[in-house]
PDB file of N, CA and C in Angstrom:
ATOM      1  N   UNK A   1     -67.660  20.934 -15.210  1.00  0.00           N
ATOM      2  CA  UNK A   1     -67.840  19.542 -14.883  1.00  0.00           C
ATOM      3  C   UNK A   1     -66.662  19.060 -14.025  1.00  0.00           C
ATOM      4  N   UNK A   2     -67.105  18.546 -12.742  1.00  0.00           N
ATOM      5  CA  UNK A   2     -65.779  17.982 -12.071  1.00  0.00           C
ATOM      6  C   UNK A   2     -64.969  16.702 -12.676  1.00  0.00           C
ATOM      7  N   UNK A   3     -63.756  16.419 -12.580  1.00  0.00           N
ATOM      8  CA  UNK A   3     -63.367  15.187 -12.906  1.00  0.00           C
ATOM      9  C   UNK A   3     -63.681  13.991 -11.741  1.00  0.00           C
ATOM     10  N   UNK A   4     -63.995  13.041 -12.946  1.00  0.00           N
ATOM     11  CA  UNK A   4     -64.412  11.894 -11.783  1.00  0.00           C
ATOM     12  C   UNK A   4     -63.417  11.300 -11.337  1.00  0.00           C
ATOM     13  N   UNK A   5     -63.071  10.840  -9.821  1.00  0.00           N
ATOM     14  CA  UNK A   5     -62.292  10.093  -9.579  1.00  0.00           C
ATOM     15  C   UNK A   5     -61.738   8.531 -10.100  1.00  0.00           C
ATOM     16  N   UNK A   6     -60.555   8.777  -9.663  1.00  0.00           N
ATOM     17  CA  UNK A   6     -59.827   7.696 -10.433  1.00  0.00           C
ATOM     18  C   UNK A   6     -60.687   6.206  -9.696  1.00  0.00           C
ATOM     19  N   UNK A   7     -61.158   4.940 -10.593  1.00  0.00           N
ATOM     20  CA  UNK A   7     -61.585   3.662 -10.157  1.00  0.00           C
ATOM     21  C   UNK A   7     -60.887   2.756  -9.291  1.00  0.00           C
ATOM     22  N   UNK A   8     -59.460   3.054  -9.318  1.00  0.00           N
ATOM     23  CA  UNK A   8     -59.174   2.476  -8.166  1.00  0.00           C
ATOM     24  C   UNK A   8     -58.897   3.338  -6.519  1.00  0.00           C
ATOM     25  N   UNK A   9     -59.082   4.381  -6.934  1.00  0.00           N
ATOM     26  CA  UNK A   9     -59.052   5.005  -5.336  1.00  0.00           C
ATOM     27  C   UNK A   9     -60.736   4.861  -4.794  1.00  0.00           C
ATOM     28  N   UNK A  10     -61.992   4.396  -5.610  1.00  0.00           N
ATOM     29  CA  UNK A  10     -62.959   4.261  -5.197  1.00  0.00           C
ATOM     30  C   UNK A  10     -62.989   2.468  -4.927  1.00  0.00           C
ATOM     31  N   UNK A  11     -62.567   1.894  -5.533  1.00  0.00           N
ATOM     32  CA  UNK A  11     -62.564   0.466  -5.495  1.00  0.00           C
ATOM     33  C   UNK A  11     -60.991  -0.413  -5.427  1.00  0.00           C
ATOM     34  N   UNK A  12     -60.437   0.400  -3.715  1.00  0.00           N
ATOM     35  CA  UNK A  12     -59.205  -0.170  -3.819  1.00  0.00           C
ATOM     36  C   UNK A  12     -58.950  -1.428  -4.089  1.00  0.00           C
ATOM     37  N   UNK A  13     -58.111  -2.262  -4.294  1.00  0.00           N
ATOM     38  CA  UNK A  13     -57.404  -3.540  -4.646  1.00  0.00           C
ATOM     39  C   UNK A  13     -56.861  -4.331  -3.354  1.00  0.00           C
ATOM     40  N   UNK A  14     -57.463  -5.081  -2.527  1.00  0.00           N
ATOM     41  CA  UNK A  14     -56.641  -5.834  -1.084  1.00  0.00           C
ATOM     42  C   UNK A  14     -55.881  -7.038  -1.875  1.00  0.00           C
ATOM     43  N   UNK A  15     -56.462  -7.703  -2.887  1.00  0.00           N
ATOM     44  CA  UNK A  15     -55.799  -8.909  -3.340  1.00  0.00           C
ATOM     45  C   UNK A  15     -53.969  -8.556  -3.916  1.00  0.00           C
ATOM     46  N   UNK A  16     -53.234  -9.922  -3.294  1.00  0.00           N
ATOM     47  CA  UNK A  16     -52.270  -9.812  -3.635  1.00  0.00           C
ATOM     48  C   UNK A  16     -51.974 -11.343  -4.946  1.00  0.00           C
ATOM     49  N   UNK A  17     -51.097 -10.538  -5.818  1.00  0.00           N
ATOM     50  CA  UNK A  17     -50.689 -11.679  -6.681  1.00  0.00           C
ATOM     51  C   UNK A  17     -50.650 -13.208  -6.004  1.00  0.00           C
ATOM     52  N   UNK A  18     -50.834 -14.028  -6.815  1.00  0.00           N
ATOM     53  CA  UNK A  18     -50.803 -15.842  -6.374  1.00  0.00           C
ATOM     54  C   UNK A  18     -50.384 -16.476  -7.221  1.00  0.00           C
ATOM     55  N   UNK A  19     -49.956 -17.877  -6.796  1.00  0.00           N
ATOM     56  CA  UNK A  19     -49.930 -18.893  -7.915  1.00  0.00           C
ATOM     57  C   UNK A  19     -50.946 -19.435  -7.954  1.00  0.00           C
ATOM     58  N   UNK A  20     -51.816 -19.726  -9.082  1.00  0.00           N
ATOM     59  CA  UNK A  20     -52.634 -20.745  -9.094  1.00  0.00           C
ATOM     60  C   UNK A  20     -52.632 -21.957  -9.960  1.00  0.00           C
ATOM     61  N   UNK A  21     -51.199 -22.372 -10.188  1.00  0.00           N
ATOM     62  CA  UNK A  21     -51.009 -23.434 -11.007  1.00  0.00           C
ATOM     63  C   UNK A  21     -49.889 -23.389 -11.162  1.00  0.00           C
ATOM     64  N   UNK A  22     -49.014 -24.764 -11.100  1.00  0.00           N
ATOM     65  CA  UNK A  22     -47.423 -24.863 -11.174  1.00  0.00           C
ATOM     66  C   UNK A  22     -47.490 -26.536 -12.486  1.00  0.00           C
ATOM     67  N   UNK A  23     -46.628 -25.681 -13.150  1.00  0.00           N
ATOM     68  CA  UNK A  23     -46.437 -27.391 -14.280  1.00  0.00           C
ATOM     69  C   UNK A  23     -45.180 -27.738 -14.321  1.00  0.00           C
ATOM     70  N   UNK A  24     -44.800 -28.919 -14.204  1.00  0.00           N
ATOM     71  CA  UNK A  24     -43.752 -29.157 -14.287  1.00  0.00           C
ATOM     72  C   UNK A  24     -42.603 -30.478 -15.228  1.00  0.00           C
ATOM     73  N   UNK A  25     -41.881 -30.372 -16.655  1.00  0.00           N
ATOM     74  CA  UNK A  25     -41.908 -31.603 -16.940  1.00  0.00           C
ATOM     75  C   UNK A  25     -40.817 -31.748 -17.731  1.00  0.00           C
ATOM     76  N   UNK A  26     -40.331 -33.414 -17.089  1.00  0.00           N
ATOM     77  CA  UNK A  26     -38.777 -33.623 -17.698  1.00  0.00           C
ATOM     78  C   UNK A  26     -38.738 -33.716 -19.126  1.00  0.00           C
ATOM     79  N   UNK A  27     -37.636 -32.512 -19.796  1.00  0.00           N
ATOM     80  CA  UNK A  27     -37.506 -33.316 -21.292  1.00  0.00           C
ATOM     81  C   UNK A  27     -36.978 -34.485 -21.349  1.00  0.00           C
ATOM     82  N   UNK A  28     -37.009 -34.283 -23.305  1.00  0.00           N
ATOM     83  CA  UNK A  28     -36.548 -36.178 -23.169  1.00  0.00           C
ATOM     84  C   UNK A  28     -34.895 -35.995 -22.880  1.00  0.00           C
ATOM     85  N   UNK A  29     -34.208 -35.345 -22.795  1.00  0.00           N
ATOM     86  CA  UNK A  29     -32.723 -35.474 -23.038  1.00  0.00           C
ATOM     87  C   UNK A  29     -32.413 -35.823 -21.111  1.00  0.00           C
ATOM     88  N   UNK A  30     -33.493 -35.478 -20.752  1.00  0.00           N
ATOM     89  CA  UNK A  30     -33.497 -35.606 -18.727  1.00  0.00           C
ATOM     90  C   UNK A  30     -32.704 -34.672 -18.334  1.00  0.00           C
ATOM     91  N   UNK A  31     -32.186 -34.166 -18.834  1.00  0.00           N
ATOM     92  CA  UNK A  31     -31.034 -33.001 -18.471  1.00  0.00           C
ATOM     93  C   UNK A  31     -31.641 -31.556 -18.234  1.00  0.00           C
ATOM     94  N   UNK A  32     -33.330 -31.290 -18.574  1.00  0.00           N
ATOM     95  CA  UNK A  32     -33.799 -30.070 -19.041  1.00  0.00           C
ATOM     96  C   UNK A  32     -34.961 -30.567 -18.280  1.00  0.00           C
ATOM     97  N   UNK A  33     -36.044 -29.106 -17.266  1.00  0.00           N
ATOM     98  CA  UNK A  33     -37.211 -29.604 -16.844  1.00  0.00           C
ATOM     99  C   UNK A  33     -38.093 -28.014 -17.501  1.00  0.00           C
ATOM    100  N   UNK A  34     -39.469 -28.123 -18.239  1.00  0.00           N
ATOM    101  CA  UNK A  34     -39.921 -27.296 -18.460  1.00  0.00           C
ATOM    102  C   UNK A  34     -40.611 -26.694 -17.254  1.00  0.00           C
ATOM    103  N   UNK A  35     -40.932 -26.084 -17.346  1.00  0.00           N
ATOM    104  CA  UNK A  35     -41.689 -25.046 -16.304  1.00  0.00           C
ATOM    105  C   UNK A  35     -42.595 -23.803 -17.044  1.00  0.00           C
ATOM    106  N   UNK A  36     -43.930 -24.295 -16.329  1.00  0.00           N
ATOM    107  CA  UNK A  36     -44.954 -23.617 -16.376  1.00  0.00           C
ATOM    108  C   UNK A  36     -45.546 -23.052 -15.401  1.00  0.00           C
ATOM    109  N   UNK A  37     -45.711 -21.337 -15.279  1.00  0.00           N
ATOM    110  CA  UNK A  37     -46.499 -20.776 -14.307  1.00  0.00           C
ATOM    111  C   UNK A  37     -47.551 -20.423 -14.198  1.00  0.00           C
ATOM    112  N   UNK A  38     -48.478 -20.132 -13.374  1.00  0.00           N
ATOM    113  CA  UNK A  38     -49.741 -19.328 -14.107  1.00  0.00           C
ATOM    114  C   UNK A  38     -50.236 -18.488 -12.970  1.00  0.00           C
ATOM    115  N   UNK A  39     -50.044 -17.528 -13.131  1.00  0.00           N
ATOM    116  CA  UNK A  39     -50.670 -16.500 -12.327  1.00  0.00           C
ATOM    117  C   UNK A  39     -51.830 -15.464 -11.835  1.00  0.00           C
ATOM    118  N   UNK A  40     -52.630 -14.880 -10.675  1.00  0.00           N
ATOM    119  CA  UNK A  40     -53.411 -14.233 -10.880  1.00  0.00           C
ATOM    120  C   UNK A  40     -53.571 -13.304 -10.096  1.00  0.00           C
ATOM    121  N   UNK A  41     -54.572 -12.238 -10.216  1.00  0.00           N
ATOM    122  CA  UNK A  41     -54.742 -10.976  -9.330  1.00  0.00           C
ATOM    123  C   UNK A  41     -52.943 -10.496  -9.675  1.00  0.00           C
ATOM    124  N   UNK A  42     -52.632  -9.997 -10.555  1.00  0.00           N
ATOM    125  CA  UNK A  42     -51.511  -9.157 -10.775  1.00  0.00           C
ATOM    126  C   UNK A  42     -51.606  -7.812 -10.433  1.00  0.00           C
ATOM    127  N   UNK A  43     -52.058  -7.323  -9.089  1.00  0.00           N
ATOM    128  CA  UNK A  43     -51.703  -6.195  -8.873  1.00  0.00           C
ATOM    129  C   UNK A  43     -50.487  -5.396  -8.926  1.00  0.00           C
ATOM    130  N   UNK A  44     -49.841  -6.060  -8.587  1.00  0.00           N
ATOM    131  CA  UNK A  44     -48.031  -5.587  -8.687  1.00  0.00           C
ATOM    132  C   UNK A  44     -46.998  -6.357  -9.659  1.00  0.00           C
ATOM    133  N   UNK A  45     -46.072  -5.751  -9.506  1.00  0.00           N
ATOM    134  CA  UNK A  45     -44.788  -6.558  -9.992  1.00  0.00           C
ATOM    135  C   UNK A  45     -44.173  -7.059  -9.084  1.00  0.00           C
ATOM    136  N   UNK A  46     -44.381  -8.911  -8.693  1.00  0.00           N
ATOM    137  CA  UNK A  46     -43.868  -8.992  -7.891  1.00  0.00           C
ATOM    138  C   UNK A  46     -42.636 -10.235  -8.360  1.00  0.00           C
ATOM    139  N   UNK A  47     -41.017 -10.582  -7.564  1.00  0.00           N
ATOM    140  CA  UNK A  47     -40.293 -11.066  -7.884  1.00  0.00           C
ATOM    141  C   UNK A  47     -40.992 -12.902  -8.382  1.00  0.00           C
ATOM    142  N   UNK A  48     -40.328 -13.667  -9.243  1.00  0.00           N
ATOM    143  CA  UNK A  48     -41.067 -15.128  -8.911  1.00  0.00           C
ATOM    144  C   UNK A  48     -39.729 -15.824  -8.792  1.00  0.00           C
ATOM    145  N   UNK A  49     -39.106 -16.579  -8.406  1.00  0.00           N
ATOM    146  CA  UNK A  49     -38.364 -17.740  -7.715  1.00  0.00           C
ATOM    147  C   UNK A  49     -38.950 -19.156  -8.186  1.00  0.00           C
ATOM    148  N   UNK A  50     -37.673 -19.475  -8.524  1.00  0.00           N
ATOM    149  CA  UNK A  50     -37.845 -21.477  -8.968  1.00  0.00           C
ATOM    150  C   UNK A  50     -36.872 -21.823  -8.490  1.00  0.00           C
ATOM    151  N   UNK A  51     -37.603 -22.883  -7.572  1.00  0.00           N
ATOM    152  CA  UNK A  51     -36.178 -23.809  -7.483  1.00  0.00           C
ATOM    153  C   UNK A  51     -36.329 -25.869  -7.953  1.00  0.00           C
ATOM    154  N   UNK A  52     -35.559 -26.117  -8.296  1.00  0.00           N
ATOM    155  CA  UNK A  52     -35.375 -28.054  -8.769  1.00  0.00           C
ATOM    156  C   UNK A  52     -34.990 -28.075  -7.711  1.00  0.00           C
ATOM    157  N   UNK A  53     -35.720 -29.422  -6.995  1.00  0.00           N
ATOM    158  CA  UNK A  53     -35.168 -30.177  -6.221  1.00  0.00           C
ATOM    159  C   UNK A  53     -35.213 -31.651  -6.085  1.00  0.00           C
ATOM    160  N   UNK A  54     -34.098 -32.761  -5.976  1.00  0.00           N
ATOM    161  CA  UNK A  54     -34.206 -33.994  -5.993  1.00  0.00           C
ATOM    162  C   UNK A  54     -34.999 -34.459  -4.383  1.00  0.00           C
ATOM    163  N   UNK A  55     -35.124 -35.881  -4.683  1.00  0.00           N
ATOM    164  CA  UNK A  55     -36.003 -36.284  -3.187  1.00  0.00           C
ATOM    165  C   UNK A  55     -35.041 -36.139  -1.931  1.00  0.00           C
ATOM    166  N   UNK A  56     -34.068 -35.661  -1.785  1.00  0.00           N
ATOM    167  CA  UNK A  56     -33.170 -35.338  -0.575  1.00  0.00           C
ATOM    168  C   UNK A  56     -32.957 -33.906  -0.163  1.00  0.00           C
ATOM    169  N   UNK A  57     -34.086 -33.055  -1.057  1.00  0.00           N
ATOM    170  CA  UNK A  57     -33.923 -31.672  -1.074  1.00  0.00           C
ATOM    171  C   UNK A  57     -32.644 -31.307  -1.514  1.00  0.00           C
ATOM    172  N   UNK A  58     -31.990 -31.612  -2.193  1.00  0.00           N
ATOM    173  CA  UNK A  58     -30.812 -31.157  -3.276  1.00  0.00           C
ATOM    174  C   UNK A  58     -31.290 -30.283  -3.870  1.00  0.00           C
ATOM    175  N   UNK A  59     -30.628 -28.938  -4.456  1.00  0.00           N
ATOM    176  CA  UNK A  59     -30.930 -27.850  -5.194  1.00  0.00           C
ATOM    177  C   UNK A  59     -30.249 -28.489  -6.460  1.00  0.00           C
ATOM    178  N   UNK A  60     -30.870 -28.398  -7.500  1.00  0.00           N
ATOM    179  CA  UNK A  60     -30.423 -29.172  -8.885  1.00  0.00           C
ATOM    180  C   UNK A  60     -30.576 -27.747  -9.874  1.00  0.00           C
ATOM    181  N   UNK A  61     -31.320 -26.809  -9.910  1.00  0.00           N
ATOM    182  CA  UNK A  61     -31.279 -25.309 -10.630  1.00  0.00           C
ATOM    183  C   UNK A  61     -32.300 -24.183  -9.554  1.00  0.00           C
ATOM    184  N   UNK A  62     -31.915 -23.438  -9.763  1.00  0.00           N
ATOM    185  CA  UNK A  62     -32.731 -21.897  -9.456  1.00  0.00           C
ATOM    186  C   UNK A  62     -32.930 -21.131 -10.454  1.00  0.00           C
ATOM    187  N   UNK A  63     -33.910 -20.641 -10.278  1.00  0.00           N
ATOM    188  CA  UNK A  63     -34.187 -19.245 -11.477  1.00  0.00           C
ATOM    189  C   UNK A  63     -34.977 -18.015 -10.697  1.00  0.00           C
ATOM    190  N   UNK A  64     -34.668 -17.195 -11.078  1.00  0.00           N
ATOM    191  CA  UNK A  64     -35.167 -15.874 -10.165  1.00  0.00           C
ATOM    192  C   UNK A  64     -35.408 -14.976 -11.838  1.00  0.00           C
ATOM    193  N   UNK A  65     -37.013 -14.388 -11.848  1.00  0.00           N
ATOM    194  CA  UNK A  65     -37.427 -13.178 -12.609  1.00  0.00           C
ATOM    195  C   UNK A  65     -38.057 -12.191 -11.622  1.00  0.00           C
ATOM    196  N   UNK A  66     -37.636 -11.191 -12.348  1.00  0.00           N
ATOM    197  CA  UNK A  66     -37.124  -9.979 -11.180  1.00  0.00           C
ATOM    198  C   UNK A  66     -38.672  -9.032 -11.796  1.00  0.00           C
ATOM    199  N   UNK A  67     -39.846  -8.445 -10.906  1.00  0.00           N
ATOM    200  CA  UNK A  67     -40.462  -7.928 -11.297  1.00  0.00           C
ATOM    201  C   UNK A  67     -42.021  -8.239 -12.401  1.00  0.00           C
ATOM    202  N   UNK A  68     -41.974  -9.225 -12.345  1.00  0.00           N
ATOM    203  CA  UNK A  68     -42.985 -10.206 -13.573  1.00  0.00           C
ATOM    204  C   UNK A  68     -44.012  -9.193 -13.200  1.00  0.00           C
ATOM    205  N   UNK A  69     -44.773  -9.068 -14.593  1.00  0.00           N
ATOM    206  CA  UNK A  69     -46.059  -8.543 -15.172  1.00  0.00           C
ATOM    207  C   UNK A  69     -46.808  -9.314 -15.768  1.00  0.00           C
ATOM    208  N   UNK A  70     -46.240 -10.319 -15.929  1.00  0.00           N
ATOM    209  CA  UNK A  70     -47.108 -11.362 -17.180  1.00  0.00           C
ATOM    210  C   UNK A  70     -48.114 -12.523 -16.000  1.00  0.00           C
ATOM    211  N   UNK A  71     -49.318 -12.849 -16.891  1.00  0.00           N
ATOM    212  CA  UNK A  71     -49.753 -13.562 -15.615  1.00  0.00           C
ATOM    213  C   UNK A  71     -49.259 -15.025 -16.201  1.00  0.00           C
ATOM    214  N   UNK A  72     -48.426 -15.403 -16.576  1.00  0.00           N
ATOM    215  CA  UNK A  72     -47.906 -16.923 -17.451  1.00  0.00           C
ATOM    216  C   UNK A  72     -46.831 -16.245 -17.392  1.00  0.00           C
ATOM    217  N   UNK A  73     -45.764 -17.492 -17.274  1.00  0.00           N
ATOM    218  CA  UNK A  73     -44.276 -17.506 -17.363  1.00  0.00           C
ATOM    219  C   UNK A  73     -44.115 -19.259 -17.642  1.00  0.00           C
ATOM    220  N   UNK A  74     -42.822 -19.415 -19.008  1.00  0.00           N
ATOM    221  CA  UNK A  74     -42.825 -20.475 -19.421  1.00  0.00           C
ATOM    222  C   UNK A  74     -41.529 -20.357 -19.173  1.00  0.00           C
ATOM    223  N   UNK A  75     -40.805 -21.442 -18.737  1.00  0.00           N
ATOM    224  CA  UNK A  75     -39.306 -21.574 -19.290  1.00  0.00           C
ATOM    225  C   UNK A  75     -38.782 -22.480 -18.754  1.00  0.00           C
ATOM    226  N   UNK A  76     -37.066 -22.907 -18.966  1.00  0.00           N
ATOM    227  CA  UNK A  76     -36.665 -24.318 -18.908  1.00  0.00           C
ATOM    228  C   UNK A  76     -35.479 -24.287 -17.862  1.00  0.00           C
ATOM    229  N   UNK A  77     -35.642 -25.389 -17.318  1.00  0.00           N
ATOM    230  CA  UNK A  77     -34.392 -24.911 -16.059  1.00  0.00           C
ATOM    231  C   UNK A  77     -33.292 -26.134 -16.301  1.00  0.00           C
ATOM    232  N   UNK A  78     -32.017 -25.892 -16.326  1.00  0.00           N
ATOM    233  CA  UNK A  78     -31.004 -27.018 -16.647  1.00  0.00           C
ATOM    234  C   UNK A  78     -30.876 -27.375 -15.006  1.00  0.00           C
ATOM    235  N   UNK A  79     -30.679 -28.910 -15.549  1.00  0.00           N
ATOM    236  CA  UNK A  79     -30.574 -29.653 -14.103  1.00  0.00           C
ATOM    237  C   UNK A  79     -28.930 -29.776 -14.171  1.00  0.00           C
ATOM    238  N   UNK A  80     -28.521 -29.187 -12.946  1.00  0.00           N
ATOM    239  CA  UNK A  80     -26.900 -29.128 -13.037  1.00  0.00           C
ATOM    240  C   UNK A  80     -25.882 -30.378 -12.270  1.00  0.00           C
ATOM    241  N   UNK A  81     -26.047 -30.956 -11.961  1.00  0.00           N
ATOM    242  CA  UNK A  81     -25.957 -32.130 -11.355  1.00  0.00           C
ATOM    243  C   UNK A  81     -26.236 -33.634 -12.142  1.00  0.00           C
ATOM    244  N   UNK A  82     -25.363 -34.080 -12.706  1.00  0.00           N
ATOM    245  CA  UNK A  82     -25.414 -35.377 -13.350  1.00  0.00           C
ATOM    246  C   UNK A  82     -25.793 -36.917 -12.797  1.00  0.00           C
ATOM    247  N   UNK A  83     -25.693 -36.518 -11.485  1.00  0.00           N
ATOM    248  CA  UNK A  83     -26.088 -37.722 -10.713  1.00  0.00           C
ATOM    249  C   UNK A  83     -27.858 -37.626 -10.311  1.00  0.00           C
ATOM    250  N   UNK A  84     -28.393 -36.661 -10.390  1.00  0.00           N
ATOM    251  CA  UNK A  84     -29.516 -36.348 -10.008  1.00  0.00           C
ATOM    252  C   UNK A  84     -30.367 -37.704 -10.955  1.00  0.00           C
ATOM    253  N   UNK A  85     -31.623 -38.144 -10.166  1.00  0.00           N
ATOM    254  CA  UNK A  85     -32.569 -38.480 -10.736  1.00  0.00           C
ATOM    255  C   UNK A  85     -33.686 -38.623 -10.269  1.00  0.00           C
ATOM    256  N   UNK A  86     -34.958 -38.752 -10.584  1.00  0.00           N
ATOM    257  CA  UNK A  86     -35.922 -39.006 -10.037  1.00  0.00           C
ATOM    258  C   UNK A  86     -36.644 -39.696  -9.125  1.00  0.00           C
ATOM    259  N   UNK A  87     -37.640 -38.997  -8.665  1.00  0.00           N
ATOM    260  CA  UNK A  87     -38.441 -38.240  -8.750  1.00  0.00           C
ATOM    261  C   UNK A  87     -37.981 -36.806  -8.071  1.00  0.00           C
ATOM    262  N   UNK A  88     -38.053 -35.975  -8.858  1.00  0.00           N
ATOM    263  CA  UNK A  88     -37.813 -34.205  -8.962  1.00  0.00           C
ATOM    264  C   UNK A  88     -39.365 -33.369  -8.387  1.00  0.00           C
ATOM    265  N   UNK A  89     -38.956 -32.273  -7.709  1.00  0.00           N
ATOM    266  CA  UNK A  89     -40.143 -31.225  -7.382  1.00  0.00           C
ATOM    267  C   UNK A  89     -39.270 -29.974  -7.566  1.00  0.00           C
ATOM    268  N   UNK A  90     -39.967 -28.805  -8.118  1.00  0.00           N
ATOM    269  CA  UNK A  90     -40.318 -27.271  -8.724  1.00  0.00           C
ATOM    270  C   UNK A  90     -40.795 -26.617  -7.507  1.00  0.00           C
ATOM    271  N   UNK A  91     -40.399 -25.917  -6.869  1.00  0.00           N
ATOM    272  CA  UNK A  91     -41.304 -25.146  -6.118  1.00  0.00           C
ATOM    273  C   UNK A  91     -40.913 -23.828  -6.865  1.00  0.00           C
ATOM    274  N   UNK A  92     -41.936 -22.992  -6.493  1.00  0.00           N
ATOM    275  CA  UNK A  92     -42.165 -21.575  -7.063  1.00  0.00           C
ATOM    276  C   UNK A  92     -42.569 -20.833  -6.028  1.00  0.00           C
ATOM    277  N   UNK A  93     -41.864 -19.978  -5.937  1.00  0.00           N
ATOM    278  CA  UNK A  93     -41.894 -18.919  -4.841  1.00  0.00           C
ATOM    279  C   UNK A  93     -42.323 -17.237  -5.203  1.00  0.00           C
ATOM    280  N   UNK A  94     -43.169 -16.772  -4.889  1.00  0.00           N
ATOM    281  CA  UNK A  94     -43.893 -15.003  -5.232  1.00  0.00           C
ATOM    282  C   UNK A  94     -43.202 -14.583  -4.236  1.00  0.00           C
ATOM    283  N   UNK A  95     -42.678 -13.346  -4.323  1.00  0.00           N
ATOM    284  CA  UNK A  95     -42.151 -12.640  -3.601  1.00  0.00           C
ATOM    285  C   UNK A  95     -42.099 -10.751  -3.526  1.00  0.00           C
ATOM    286  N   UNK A  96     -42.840  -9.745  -3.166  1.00  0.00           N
ATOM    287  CA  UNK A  96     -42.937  -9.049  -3.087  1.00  0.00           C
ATOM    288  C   UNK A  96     -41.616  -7.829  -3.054  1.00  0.00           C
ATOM    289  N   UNK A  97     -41.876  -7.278  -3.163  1.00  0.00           N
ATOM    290  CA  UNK A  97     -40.565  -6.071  -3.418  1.00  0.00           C
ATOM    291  C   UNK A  97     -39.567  -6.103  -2.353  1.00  0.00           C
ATOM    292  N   UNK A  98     -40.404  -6.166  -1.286  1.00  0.00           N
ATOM    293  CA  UNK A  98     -39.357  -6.507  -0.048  1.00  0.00           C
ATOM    294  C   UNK A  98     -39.144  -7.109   0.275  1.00  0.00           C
ATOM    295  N   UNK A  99     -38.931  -8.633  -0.002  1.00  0.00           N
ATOM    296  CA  UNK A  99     -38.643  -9.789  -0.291  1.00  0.00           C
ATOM    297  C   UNK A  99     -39.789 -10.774   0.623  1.00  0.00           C
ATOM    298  N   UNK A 100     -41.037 -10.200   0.885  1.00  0.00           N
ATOM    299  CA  UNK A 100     -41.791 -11.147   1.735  1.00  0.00           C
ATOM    300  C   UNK A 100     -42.357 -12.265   0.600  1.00  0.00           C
ATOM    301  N   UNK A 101     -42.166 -13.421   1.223  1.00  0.00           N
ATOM    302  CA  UNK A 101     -43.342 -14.762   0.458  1.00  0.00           C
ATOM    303  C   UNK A 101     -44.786 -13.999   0.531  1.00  0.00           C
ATOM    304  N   UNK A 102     -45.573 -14.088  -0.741  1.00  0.00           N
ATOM    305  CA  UNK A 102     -46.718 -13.613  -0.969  1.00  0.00           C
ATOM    306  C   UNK A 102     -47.889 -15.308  -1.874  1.00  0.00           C
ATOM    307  N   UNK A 103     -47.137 -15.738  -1.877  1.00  0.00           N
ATOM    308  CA  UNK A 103     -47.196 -17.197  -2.469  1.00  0.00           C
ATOM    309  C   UNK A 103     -46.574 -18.110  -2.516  1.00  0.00           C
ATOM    310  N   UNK A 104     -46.583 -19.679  -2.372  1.00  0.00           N
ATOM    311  CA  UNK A 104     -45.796 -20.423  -2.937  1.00  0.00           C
ATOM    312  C   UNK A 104     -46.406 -21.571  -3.588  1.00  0.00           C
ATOM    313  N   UNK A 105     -45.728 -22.702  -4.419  1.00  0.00           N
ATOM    314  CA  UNK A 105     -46.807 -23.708  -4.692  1.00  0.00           C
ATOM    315  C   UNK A 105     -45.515 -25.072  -5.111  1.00  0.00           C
ATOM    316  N   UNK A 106     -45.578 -26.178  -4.815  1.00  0.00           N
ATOM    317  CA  UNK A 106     -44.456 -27.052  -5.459  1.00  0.00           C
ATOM    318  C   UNK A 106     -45.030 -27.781  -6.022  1.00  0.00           C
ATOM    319  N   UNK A 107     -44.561 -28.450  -7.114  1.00  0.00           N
ATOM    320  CA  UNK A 107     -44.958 -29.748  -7.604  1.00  0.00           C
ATOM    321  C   UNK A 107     -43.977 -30.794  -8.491  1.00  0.00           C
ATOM    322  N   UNK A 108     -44.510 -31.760  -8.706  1.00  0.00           N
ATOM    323  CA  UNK A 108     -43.721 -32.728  -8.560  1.00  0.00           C
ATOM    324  C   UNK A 108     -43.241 -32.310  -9.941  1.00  0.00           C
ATOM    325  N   UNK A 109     -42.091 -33.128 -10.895  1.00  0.00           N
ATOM    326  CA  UNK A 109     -41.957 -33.175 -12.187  1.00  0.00           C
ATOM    327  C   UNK A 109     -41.843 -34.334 -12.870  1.00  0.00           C
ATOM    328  N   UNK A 110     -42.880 -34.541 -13.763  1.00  0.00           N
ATOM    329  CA  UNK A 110     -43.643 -35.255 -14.255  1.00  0.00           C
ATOM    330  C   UNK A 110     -43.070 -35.590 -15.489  1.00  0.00           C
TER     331      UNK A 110
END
């Protein structure tokens, strides 16, 4: 009996990972913004990028996970800047092994 070929060399994969949903929201202490990702078509491990920003494009935190597998990523970013205040935006950046943008998505924080 021959072995059957492997399912993805018959039904390669063109889709690349995406964001399809960005959440974003101030705790109560204002000092802390949660962050919610949600992801899809996980073909790869690809890098994800956060950045806070105030309405003057001020960088207020970054976060970089190196390699994500998960199609959800939750976590909290400290706003480092004491003068900062609202209204705040999250952008989230996908990024592929070789550092190309493969996605991005911003949103406000709420």
């Amino acid at each position: 009996m021959k072995p059957t070929p492997d399912e993805s060399s018959i039904y390669p994969t063109t889709k690349q990972p995406s964001i399809s949903r960005l959440v974003a929201a101030l705790l109560d202490d204002g000092r802390r913004v949660k962050v919610n990702v949600f992801l899809q078509d996980m073909t790869s491990r690809p890098d994800l990028e956060l950045l806070l920003e105030d309405e003057q494009g001020r960088e207020l935190a970054r976060s970089l996970l190196m390699e994500l597998f998960a199609n959800t990523a939750e976590f909290t970013l400290h706003i480092r800047d004491s003068s900062a205040h609202p209204p705040l935006k999250v952008t989230a950046v996908l990024k592929s092994s070789d550092e190309q943008v493969i996605s991005m998505l911003s949103s406000p924080v709420t």
